[in-house]
C-alpha atoms as a PDB file:
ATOM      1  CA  UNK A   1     240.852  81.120-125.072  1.00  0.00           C
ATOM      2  CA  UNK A   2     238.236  83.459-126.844  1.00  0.00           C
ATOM      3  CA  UNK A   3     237.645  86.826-125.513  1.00  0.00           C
ATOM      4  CA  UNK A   4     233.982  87.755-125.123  1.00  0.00           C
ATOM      5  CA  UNK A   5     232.375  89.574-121.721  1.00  0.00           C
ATOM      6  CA  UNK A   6     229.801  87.320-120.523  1.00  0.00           C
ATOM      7  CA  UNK A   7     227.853  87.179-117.019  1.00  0.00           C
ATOM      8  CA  UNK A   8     228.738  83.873-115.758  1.00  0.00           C
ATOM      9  CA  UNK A   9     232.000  82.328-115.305  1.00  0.00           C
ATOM     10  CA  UNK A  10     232.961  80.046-117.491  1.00  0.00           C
ATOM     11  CA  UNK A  11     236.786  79.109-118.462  1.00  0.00           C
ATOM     12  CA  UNK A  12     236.864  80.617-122.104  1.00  0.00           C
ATOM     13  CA  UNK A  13     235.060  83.719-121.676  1.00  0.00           C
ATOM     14  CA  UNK A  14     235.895  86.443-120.033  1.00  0.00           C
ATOM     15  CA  UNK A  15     233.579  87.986-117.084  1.00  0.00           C
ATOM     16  CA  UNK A  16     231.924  90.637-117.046  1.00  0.00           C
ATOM     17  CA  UNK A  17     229.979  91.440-113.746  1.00  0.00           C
ATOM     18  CA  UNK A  18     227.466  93.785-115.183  1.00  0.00           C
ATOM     19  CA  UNK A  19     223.990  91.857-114.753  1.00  0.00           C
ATOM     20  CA  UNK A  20     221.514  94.348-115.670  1.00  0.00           C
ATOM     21  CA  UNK A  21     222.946  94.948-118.976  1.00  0.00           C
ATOM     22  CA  UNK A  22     222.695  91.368-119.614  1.00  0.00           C
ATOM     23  CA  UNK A  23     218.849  90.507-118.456  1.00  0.00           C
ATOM     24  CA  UNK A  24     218.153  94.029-120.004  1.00  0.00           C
ATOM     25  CA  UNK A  25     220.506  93.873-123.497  1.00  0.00           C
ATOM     26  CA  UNK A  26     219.631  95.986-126.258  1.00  0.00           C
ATOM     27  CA  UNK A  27     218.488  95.775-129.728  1.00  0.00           C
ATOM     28  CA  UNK A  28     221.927  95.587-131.271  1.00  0.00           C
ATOM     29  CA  UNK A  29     223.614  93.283-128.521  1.00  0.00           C
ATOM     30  CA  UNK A  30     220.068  90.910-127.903  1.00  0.00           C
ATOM     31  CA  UNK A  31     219.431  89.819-124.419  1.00  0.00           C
ATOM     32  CA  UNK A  32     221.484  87.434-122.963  1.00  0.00           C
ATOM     33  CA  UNK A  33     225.161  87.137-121.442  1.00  0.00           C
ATOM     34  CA  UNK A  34     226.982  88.138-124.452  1.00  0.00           C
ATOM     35  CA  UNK A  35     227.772  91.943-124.159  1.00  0.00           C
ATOM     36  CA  UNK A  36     230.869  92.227-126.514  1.00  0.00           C
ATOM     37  CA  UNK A  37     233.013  89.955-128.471  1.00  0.00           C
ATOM     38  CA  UNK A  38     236.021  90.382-129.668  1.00  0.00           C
ATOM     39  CA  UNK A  39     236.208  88.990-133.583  1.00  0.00           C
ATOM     40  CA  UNK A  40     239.084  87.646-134.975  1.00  0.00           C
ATOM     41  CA  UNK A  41     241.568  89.216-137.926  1.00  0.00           C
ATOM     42  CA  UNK A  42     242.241  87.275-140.080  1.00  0.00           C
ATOM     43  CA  UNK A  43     239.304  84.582-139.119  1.00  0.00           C
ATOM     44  CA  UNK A  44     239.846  81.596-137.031  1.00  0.00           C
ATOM     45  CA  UNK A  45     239.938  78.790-139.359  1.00  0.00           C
ATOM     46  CA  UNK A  46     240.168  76.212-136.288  1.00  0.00           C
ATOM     47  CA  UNK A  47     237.085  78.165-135.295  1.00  0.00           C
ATOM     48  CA  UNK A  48     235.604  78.234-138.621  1.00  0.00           C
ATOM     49  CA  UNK A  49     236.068  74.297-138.890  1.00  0.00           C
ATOM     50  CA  UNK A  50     234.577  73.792-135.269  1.00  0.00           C
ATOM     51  CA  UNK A  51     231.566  76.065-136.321  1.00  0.00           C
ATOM     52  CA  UNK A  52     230.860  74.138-139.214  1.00  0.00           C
ATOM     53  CA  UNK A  53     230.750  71.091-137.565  1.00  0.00           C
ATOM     54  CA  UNK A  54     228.094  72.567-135.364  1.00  0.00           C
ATOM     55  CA  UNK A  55     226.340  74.051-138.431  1.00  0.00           C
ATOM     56  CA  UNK A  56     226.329  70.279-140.247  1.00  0.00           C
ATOM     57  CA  UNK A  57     225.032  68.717-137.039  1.00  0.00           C
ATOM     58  CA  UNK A  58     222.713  71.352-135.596  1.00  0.00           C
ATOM     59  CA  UNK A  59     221.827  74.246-138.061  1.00  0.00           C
ATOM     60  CA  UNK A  60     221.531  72.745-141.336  1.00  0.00           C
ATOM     61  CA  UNK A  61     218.106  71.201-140.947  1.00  0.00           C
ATOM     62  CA  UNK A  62     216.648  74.466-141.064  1.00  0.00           C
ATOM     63  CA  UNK A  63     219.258  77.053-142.167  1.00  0.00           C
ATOM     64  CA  UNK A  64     220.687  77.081-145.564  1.00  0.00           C
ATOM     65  CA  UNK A  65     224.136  78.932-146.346  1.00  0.00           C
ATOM     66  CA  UNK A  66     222.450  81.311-148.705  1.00  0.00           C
ATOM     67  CA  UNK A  67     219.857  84.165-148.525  1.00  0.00           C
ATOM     68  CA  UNK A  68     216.990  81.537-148.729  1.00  0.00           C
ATOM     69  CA  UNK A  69     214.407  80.557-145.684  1.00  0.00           C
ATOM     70  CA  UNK A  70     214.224  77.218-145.101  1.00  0.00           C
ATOM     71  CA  UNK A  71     212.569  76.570-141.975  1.00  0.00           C
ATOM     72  CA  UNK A  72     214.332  79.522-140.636  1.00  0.00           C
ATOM     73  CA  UNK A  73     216.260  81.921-142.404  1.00  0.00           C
ATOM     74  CA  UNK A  74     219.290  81.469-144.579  1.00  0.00           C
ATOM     75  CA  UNK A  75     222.223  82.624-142.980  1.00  0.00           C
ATOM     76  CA  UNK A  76     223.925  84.679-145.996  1.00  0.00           C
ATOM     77  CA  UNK A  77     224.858  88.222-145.481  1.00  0.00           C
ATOM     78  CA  UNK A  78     224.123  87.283-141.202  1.00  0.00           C
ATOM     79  CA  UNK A  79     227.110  88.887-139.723  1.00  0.00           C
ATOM     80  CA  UNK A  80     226.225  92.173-142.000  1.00  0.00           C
ATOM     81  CA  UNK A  81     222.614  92.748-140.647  1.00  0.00           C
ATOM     82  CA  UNK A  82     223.416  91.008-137.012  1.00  0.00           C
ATOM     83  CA  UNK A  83     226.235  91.624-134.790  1.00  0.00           C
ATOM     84  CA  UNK A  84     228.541  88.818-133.215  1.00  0.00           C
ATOM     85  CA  UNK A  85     226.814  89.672-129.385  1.00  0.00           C
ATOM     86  CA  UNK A  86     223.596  89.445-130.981  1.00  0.00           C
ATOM     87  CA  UNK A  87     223.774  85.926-132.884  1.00  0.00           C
ATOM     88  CA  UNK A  88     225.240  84.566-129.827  1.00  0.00           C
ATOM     89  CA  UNK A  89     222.323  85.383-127.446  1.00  0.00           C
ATOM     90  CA  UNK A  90     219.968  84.535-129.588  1.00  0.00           C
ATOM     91  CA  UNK A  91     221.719  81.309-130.006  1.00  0.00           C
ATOM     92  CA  UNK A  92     222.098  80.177-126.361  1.00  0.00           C
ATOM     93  CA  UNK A  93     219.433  82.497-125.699  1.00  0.00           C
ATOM     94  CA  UNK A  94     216.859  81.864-127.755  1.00  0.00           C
ATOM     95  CA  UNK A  95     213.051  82.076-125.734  1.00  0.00           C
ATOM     96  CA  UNK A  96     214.131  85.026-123.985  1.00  0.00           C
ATOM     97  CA  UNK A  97     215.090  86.834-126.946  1.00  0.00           C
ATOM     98  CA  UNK A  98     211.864  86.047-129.010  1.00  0.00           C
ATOM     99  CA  UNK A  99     210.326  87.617-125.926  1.00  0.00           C
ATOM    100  CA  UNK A 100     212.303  90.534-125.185  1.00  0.00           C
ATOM    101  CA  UNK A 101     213.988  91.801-128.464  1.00  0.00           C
ATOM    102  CA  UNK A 102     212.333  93.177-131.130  1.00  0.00           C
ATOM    103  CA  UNK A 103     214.400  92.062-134.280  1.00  0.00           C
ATOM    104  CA  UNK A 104     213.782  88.400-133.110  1.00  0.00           C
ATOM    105  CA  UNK A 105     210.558  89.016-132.639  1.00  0.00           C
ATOM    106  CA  UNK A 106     210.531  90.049-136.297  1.00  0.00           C
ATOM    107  CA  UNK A 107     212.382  87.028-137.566  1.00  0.00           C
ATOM    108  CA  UNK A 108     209.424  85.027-135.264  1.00  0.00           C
ATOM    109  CA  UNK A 109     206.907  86.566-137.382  1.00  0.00           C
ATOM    110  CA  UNK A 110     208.600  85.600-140.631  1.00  0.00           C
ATOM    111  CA  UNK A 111     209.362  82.036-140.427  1.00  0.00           C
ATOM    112  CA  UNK A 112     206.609  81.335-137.856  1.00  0.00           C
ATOM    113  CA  UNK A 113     208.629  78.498-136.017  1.00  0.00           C
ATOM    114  CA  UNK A 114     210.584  79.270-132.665  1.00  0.00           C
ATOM    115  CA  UNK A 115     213.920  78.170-133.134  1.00  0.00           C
ATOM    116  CA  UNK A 116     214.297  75.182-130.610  1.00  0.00           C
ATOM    117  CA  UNK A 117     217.086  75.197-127.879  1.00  0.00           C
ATOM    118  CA  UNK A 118     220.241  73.924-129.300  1.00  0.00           C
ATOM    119  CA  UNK A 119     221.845  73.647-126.061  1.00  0.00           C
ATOM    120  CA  UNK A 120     224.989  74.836-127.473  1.00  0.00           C
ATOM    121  CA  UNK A 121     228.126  76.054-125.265  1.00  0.00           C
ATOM    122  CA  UNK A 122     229.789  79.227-125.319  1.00  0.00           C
ATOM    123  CA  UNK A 123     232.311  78.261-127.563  1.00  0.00           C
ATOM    124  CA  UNK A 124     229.782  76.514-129.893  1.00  0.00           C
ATOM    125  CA  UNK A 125     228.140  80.006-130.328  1.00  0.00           C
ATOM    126  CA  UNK A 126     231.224  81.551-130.987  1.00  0.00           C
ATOM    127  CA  UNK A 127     232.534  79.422-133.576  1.00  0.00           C
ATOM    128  CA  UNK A 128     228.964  79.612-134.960  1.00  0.00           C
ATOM    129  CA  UNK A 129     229.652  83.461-135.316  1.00  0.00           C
ATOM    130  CA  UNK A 130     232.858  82.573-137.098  1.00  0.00           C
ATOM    131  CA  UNK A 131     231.791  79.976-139.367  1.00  0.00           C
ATOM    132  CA  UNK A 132     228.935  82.503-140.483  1.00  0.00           C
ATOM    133  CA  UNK A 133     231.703  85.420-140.724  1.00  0.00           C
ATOM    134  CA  UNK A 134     233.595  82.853-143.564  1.00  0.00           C
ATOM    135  CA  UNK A 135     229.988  82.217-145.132  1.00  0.00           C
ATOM    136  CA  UNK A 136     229.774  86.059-145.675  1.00  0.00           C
ATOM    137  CA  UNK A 137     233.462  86.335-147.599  1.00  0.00           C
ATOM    138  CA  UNK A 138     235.012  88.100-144.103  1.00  0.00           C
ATOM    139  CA  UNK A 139     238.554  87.355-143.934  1.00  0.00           C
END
């Protein structure tokens, strides 16, 4: 079970019945469900794996590994500019953080393409955070 605060109840999260700071989020944290998320030390390599397999099927089209833009940007040096809450909304949060949050917005005006909707699960995002953590040499 992974341990992240979230506002709906799903079995690997834990809940977290604080609404308004989820439809209202914050620049650091993004807008969306994902309000704090506890990382992993040393990283979760079944994580890491599952995360990559998301990455191959769903990312890679438009994100490379490095610091280069593709379609959107590369993902190297992510988790050091971005935190884990962050990456997650925008991730399974996408259209209402291009509207609402400011660094998105940013990333919008950059790369000119809206991310589509992934669709991806809770524990999709998280081992999306994870696999990007190992990208960036975290241990």
């Amino acid at each position: 079970m992974h341990n992240f605060s979230s506002t709906t109840d799903n079995s690997a999260t834990k809940t977290d019945t604080s609404t308004s700071s989820a439809s209202k989020g914050s620049e650091k944290t993004g807008v969306g469900k994902f309000q704090h998320v506890d990382l992993t030390h040393p990283l979760d390599q079944k994580m890491v794996t599952a995360g990559k397999a998301v990455y191959d099927l769903k990312c890679a089209s438009c994100h490379k590994l490095t610091d280069e833009k593709l379609v959107g940007p590369g993902w190297k040096g992510v988790t050091d500019r971005r935190t884990p809450e962050w990456i997650m909304n925008f991730v399974t949060n996408t259209e209402e953080m291009l509207e609402k949050n400011q660094e998105a917005k940013n990333l919008y005006e950059i790369c000119l393409v809206k991310m589509p909707n992934q669709n991806l699960s809770d524990d999709d995002a998280r081992a999306i955070v994870e696999f990007q953590r190992n990208n960036d040499g975290k241990k």
